[in-house]
PDB file of N, CA and C in Angstrom:
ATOM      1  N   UNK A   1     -10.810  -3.618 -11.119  1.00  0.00           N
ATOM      2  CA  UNK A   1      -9.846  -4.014 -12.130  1.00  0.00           C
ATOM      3  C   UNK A   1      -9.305  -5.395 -11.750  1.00  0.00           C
ATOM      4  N   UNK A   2      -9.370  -6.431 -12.385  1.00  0.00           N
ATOM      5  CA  UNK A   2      -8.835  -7.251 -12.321  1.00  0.00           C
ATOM      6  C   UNK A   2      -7.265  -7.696 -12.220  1.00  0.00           C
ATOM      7  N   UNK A   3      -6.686  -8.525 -11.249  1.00  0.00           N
ATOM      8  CA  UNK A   3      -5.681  -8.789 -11.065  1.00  0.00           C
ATOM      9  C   UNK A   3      -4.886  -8.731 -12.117  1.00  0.00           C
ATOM     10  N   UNK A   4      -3.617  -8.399 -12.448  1.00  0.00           N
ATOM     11  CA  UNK A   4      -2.499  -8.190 -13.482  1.00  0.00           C
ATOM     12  C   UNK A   4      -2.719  -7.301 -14.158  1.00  0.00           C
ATOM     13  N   UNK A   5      -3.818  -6.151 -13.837  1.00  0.00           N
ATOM     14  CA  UNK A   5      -4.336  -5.007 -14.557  1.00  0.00           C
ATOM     15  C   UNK A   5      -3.684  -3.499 -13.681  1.00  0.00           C
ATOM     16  N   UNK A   6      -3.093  -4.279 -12.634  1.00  0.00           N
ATOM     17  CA  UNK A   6      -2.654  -3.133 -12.092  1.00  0.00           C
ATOM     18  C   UNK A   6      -1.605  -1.894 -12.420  1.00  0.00           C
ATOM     19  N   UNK A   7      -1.728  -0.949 -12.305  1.00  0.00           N
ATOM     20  CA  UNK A   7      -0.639  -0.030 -12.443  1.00  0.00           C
ATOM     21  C   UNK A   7       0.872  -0.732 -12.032  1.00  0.00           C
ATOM     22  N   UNK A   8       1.600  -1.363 -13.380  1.00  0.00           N
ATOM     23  CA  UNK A   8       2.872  -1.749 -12.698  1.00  0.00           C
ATOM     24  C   UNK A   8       3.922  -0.792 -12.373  1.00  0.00           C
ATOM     25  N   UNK A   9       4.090   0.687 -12.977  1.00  0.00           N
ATOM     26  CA  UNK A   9       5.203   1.347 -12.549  1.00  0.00           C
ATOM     27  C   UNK A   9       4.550   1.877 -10.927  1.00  0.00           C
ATOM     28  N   UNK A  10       3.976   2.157 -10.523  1.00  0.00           N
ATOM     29  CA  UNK A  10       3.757   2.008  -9.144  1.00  0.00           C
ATOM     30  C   UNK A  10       4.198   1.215  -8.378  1.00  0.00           C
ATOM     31  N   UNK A  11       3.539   0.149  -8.033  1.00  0.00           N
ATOM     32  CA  UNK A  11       4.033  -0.976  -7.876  1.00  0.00           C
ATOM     33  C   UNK A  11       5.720  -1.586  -8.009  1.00  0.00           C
ATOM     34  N   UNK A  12       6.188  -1.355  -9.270  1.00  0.00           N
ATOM     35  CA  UNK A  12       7.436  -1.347  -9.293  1.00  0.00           C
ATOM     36  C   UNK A  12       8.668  -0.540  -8.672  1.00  0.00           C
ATOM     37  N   UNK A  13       8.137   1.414  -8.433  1.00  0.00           N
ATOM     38  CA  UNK A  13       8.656   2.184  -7.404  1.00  0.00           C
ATOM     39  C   UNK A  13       8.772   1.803  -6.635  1.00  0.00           C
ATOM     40  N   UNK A  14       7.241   1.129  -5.610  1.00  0.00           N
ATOM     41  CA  UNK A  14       7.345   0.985  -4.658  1.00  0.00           C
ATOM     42  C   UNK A  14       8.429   0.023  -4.391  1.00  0.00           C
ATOM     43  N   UNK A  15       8.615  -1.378  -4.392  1.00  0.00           N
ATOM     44  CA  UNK A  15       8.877  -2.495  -4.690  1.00  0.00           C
ATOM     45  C   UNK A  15      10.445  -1.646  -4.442  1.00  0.00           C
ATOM     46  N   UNK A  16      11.374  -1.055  -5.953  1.00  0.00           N
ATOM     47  CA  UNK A  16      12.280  -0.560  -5.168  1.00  0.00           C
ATOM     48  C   UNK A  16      12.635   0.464  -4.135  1.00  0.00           C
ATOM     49  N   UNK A  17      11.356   1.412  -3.886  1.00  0.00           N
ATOM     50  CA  UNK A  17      11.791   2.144  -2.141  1.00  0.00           C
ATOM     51  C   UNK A  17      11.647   1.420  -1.373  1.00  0.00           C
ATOM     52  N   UNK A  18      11.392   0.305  -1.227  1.00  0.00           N
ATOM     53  CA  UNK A  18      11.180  -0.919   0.170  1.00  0.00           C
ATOM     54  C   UNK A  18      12.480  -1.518   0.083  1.00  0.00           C
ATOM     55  N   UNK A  19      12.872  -1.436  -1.136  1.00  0.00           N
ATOM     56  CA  UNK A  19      14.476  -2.467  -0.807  1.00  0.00           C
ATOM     57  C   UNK A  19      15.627  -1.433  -1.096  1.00  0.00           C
ATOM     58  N   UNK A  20      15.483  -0.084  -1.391  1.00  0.00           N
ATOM     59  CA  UNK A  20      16.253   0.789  -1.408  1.00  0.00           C
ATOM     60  C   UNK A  20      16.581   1.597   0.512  1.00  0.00           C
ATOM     61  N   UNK A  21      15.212   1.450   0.944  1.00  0.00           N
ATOM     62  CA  UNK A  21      15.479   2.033   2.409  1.00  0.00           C
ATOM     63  C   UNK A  21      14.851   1.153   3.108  1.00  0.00           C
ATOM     64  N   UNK A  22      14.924  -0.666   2.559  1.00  0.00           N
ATOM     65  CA  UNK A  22      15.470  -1.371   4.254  1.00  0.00           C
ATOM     66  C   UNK A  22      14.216  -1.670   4.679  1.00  0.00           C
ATOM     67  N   UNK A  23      12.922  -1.282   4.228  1.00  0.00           N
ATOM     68  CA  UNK A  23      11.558  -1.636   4.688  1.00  0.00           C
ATOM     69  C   UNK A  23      10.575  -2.017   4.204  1.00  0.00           C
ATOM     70  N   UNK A  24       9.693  -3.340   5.350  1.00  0.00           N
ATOM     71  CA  UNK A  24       8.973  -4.283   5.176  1.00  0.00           C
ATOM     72  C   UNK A  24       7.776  -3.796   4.563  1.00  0.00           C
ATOM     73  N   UNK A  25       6.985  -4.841   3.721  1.00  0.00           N
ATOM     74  CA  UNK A  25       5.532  -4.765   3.363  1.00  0.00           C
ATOM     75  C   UNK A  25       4.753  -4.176   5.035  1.00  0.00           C
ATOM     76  N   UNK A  26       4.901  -4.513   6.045  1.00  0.00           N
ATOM     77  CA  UNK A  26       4.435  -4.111   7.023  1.00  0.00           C
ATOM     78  C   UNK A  26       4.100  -2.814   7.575  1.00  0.00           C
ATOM     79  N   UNK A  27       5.311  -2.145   7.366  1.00  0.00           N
ATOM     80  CA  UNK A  27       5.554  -0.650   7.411  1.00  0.00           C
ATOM     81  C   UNK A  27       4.273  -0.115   6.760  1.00  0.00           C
ATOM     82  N   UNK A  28       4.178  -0.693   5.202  1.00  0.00           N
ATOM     83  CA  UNK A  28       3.504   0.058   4.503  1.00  0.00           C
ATOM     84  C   UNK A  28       1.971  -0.203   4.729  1.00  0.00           C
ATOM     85  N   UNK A  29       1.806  -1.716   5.454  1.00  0.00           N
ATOM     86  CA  UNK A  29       0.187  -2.016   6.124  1.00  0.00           C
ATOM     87  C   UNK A  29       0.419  -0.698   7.216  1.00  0.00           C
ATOM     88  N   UNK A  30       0.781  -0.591   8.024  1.00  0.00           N
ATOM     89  CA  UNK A  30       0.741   0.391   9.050  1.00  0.00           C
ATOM     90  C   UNK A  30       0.402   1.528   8.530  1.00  0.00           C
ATOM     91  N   UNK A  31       1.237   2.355   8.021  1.00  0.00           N
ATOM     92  CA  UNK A  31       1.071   3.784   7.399  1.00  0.00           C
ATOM     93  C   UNK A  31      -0.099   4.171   7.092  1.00  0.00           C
ATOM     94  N   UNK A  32      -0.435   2.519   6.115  1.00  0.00           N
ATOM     95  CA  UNK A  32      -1.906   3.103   4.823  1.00  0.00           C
ATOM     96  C   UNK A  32      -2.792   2.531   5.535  1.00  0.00           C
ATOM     97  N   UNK A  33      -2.954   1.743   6.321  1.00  0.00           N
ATOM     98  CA  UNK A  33      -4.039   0.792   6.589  1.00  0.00           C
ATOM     99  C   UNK A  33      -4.418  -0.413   5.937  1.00  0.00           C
ATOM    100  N   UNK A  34      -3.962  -0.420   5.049  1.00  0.00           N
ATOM    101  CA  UNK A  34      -4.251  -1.824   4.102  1.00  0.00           C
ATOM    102  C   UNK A  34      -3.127  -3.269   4.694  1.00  0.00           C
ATOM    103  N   UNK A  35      -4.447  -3.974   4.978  1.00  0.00           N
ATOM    104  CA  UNK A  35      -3.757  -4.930   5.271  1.00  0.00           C
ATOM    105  C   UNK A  35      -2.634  -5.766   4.555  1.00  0.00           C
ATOM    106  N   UNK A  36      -1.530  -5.938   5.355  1.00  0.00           N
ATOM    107  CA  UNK A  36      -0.715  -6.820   4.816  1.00  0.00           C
ATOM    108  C   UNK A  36      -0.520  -7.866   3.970  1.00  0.00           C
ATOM    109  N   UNK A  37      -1.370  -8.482   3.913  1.00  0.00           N
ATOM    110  CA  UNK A  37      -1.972  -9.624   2.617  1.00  0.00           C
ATOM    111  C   UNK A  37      -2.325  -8.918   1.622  1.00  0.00           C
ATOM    112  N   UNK A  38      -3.015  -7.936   1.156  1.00  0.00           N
ATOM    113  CA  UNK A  38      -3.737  -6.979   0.044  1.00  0.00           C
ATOM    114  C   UNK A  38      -2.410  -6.434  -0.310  1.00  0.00           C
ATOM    115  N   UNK A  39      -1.083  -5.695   0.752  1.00  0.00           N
ATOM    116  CA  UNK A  39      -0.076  -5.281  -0.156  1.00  0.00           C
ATOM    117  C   UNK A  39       0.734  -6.396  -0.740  1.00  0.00           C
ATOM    118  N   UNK A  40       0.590  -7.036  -0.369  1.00  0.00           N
ATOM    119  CA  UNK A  40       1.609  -8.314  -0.468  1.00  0.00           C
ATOM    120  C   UNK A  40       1.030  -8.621  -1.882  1.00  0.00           C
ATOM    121  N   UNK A  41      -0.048  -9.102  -1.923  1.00  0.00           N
ATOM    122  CA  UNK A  41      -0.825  -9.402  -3.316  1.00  0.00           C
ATOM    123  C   UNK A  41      -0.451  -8.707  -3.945  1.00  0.00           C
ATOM    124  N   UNK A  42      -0.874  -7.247  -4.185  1.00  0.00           N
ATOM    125  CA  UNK A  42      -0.714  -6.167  -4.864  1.00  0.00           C
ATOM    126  C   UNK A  42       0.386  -6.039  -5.596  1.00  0.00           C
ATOM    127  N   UNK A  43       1.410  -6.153  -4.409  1.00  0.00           N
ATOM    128  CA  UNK A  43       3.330  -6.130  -5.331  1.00  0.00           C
ATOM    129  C   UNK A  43       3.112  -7.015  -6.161  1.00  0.00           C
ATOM    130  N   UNK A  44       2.703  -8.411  -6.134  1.00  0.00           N
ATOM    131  CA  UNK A  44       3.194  -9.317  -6.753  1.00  0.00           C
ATOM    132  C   UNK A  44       2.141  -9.898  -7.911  1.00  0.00           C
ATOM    133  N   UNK A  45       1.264  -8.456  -8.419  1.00  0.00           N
ATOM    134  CA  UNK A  45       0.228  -8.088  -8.963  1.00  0.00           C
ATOM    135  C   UNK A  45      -0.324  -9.523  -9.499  1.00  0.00           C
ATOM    136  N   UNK A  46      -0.730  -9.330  -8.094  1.00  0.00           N
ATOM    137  CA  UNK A  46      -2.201 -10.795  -7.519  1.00  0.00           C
ATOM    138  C   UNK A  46      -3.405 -10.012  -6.743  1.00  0.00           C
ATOM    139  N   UNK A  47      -4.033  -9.276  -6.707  1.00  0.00           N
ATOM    140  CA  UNK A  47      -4.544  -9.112  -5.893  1.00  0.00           C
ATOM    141  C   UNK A  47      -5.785  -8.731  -6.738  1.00  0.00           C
ATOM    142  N   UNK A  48      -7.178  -9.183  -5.907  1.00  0.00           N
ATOM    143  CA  UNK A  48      -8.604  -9.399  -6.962  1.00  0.00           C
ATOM    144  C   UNK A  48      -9.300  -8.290  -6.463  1.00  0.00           C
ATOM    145  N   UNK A  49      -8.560  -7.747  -5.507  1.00  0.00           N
ATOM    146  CA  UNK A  49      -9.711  -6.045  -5.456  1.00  0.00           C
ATOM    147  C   UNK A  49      -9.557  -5.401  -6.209  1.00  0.00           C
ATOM    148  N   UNK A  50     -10.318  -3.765  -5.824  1.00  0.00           N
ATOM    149  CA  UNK A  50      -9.770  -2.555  -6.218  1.00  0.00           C
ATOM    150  C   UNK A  50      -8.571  -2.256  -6.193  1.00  0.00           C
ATOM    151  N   UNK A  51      -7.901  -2.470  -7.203  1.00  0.00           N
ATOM    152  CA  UNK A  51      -6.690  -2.107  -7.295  1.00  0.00           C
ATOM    153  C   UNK A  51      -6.134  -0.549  -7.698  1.00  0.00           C
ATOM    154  N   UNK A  52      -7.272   0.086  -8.259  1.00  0.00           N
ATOM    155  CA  UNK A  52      -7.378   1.637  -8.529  1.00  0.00           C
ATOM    156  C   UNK A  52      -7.150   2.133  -7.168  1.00  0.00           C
ATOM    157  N   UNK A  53      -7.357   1.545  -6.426  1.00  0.00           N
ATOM    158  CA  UNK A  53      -8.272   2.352  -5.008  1.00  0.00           C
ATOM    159  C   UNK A  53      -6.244   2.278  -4.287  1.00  0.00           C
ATOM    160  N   UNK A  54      -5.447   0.658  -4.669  1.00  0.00           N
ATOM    161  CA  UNK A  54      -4.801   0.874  -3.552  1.00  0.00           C
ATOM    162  C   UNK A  54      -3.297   1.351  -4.503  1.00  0.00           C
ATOM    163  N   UNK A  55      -3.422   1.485  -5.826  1.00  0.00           N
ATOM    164  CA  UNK A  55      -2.697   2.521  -6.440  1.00  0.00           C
ATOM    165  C   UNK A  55      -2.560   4.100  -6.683  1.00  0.00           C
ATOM    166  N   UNK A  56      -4.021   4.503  -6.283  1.00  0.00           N
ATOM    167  CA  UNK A  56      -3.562   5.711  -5.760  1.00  0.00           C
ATOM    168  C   UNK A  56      -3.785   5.986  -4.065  1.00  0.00           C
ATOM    169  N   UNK A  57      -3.890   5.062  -3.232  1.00  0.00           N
ATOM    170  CA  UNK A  57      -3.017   5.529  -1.548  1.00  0.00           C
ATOM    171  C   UNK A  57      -1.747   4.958  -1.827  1.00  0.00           C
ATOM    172  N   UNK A  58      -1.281   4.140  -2.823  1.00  0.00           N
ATOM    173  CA  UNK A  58       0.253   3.606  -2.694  1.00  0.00           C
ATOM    174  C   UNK A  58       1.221   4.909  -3.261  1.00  0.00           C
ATOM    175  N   UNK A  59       0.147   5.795  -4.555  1.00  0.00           N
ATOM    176  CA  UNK A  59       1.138   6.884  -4.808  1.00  0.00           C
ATOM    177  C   UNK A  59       1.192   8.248  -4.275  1.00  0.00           C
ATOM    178  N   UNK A  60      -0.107   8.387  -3.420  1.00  0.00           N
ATOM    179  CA  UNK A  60       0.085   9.079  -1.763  1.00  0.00           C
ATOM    180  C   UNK A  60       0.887   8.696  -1.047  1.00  0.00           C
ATOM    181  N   UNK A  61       1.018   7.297  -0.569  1.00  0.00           N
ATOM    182  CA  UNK A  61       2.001   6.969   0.503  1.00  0.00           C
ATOM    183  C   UNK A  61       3.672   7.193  -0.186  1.00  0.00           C
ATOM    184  N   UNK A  62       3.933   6.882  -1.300  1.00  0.00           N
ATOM    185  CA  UNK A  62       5.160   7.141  -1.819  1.00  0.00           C
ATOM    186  C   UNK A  62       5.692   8.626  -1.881  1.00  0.00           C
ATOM    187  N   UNK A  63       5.003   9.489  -2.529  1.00  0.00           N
ATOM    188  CA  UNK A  63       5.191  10.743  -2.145  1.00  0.00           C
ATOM    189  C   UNK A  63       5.135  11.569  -1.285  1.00  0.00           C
ATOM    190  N   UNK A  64       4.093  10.675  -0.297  1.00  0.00           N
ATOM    191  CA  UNK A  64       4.747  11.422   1.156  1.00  0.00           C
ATOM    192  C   UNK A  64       6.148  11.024   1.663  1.00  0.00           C
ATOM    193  N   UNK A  65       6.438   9.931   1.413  1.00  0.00           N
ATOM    194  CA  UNK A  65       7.295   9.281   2.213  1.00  0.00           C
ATOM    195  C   UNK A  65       8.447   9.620   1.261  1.00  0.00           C
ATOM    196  N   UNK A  66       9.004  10.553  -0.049  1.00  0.00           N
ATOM    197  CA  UNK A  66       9.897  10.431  -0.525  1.00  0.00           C
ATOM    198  C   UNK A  66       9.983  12.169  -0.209  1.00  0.00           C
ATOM    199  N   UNK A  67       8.951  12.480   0.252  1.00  0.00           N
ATOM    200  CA  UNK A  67       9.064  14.240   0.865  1.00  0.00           C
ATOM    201  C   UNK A  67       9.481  14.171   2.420  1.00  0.00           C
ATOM    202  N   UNK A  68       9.737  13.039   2.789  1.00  0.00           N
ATOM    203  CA  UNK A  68      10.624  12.830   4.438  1.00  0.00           C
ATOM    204  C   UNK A  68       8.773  12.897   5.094  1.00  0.00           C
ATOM    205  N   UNK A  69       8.296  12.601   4.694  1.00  0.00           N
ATOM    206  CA  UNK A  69       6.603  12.807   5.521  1.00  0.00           C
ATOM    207  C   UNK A  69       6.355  11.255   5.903  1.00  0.00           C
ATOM    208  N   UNK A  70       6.026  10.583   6.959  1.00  0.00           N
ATOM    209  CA  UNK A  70       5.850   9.604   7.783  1.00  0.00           C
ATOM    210  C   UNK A  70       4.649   9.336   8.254  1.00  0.00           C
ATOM    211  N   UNK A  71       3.676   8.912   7.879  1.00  0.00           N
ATOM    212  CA  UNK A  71       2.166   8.834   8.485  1.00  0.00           C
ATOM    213  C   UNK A  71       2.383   8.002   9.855  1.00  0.00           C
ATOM    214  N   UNK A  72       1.761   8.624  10.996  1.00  0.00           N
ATOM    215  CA  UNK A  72       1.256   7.724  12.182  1.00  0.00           C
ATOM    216  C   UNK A  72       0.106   7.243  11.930  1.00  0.00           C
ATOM    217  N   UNK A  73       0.297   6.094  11.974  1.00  0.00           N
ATOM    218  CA  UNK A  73      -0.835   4.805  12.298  1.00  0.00           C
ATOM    219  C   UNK A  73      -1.595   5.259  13.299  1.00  0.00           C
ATOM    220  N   UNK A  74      -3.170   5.492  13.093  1.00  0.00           N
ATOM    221  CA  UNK A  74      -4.315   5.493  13.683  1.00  0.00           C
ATOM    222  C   UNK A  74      -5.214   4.337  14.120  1.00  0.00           C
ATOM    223  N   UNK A  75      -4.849   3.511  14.740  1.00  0.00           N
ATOM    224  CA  UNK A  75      -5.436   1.866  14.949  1.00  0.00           C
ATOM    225  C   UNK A  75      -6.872   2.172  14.768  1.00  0.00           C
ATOM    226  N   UNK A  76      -7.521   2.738  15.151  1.00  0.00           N
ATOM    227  CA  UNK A  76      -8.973   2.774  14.775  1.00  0.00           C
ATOM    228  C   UNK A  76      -9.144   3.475  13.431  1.00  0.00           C
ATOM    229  N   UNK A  77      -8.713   3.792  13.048  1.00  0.00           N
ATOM    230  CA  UNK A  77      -9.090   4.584  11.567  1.00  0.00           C
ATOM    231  C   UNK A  77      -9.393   3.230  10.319  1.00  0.00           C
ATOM    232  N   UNK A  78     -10.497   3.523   9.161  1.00  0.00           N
ATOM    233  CA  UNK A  78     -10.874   2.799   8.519  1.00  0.00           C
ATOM    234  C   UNK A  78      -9.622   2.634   7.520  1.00  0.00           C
ATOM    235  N   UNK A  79      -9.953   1.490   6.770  1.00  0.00           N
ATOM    236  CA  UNK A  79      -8.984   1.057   5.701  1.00  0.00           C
ATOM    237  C   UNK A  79      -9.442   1.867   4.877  1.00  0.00           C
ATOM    238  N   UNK A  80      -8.359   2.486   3.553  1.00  0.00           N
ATOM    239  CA  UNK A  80      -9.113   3.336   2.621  1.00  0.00           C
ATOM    240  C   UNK A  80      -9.400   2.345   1.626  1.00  0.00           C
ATOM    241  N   UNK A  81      -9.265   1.073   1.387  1.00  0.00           N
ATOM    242  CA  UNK A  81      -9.624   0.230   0.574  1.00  0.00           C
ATOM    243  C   UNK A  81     -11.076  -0.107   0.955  1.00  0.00           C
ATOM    244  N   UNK A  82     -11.423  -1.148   2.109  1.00  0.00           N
ATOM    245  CA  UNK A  82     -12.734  -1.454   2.433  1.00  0.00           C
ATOM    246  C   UNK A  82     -13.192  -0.774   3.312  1.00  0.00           C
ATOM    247  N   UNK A  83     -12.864   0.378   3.826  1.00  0.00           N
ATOM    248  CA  UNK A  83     -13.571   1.198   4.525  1.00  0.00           C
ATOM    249  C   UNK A  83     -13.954   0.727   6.270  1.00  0.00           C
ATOM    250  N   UNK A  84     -13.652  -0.686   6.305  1.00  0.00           N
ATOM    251  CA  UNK A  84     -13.409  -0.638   7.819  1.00  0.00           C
ATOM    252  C   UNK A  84     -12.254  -1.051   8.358  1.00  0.00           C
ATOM    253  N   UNK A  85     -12.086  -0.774   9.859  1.00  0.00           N
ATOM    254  CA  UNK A  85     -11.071  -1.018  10.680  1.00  0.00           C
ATOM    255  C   UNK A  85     -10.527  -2.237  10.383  1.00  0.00           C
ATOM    256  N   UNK A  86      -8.977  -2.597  10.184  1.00  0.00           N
ATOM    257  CA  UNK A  86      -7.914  -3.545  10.231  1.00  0.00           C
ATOM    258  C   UNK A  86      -8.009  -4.184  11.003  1.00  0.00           C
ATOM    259  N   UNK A  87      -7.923  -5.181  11.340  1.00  0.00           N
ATOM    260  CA  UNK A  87      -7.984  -6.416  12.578  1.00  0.00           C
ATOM    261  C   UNK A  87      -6.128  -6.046  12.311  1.00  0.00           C
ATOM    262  N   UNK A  88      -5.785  -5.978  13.984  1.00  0.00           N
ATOM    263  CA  UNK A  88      -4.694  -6.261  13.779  1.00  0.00           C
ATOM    264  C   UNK A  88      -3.900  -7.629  14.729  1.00  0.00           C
TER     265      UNK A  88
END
């Protein structure tokens, strides 16, 4: 899907649970695996990937995280976007 095609009420949740509880685009590279540049894009619905792909781990990651559920970061685990490991 092309950039500005993205799911904006997603995006827009998210956008306010990051400034409702205090936390960085970073947090949310950690959790999901998607690198920090791809969420960053994404919010600011710029981003030229799969954007299907990182709207529904963004509305996994939101609903875990609004059920008090906290993913630990697996440093070796693949990105669920491109499927390999994050350079971090």
């Amino acid at each position: 899907m092309p950039a500005g095609d993205s799911d904006q009420s997603i995006a827009s949740e998210v956008r306010a649970y990051l400034k409702l509880h205090k936390l960085l685009q970073t947090t949310i590279s950690a959790e999901t695996r998607i690198s920090q540049s791809a969420i960053s894009q994404w919010l600011a619905n710029k981003y030229d990937g799969n954007n299907d792909k990182i709207d529904a781990v963004m509305r996994k990651w939101l609903s875990a995280r609004k059920a008090g559920i906290v993913a630990k970061p697996d440093p070796g685990a693949p990105s669920p976007v491109s499927g390999s490991p994050r350079a971090n």
